[in-house]
C-alpha atoms as a PDB file:
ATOM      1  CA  UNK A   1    -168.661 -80.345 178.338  1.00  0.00           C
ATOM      2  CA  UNK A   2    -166.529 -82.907 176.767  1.00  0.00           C
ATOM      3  CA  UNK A   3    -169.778 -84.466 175.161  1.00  0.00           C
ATOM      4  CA  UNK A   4    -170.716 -81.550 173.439  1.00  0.00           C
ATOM      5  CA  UNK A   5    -167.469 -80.776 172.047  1.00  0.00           C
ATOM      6  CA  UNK A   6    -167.495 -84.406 171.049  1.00  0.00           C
ATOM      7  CA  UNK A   7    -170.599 -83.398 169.095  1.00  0.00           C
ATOM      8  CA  UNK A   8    -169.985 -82.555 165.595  1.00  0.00           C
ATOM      9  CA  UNK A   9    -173.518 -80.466 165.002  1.00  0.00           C
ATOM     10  CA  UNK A  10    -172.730 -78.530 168.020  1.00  0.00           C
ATOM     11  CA  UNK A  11    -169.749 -77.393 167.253  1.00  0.00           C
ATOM     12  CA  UNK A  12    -170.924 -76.817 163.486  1.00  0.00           C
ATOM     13  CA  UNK A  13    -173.216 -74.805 165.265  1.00  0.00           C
ATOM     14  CA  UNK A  14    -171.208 -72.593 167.324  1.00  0.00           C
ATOM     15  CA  UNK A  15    -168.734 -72.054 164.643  1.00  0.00           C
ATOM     16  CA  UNK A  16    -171.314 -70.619 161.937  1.00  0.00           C
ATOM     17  CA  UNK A  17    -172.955 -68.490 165.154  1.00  0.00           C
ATOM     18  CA  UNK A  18    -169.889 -66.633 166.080  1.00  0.00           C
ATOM     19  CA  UNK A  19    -169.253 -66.222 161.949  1.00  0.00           C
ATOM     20  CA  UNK A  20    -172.255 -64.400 161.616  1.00  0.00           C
ATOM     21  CA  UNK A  21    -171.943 -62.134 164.726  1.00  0.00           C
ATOM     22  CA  UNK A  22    -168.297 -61.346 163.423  1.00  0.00           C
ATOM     23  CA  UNK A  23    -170.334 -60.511 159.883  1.00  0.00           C
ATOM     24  CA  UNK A  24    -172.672 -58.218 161.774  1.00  0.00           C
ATOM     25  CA  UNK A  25    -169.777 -56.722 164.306  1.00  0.00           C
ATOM     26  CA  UNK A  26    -167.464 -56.225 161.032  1.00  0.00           C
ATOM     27  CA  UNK A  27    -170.785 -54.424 158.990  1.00  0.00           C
ATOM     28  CA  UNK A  28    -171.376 -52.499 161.821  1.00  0.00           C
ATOM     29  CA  UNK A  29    -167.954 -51.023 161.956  1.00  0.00           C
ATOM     30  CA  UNK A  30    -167.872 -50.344 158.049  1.00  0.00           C
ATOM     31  CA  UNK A  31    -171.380 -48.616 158.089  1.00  0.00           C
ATOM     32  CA  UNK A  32    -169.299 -46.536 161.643  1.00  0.00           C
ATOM     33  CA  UNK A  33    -173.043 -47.137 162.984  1.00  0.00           C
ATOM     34  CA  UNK A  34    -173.302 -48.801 166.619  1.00  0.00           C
ATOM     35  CA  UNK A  35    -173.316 -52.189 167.846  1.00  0.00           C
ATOM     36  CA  UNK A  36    -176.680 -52.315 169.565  1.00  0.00           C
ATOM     37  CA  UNK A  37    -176.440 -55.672 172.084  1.00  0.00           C
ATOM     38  CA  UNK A  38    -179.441 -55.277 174.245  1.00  0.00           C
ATOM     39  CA  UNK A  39    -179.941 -51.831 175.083  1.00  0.00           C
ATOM     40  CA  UNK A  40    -176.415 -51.057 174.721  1.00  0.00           C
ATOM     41  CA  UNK A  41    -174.962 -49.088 171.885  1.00  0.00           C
ATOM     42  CA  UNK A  42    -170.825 -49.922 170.923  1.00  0.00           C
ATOM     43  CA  UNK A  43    -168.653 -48.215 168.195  1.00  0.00           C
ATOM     44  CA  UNK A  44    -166.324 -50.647 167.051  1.00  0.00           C
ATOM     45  CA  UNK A  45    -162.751 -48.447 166.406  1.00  0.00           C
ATOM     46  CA  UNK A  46    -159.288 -49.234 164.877  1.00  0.00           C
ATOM     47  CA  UNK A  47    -156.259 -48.219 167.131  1.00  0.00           C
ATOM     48  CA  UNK A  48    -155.670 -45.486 163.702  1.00  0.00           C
ATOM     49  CA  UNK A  49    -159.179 -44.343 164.906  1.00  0.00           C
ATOM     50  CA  UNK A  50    -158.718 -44.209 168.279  1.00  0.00           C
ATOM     51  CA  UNK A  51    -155.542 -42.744 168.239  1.00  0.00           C
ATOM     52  CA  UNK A  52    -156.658 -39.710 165.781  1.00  0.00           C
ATOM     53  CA  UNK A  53    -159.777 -39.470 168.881  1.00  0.00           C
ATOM     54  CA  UNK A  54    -157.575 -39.093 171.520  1.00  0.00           C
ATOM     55  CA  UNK A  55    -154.641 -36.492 169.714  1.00  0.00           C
ATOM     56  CA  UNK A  56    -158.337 -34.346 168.563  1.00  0.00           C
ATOM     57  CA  UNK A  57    -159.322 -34.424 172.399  1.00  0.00           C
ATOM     58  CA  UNK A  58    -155.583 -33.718 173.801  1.00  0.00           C
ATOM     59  CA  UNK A  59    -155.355 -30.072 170.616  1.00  0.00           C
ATOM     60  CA  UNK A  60    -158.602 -28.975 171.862  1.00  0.00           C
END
């Protein structure tokens, strides 16, 4: 492990990968459309958002 950290390109690498996955995590949230990883669907929510949820859930 110590080699590859050593290795400038790889970390390059990892660095621009998680970028772009925080570009299409961040988009995804914007759009309010679901992170689709797999087959799995996630909604990305601020704690505003999920706050307002649960108060709408506790009035009903």
């Amino acid at each position: 492990m110590k080699e590859l950290l050593e290795n400038n390109e790889f970390v390059e690498g990892i660095a621009v990968g998680v970028s772009l996955y925080q570009n299409v995590v961040l988009a995804a949230h914007e759009r309010k459309e679901p992170l689709k990883i797999g087959n799995d669907l996630y909604f990305v929510q601020s704690s505003r958002e999920k706050l307002a949820q649960v108060l709408d859930e506790m009035c009903k």
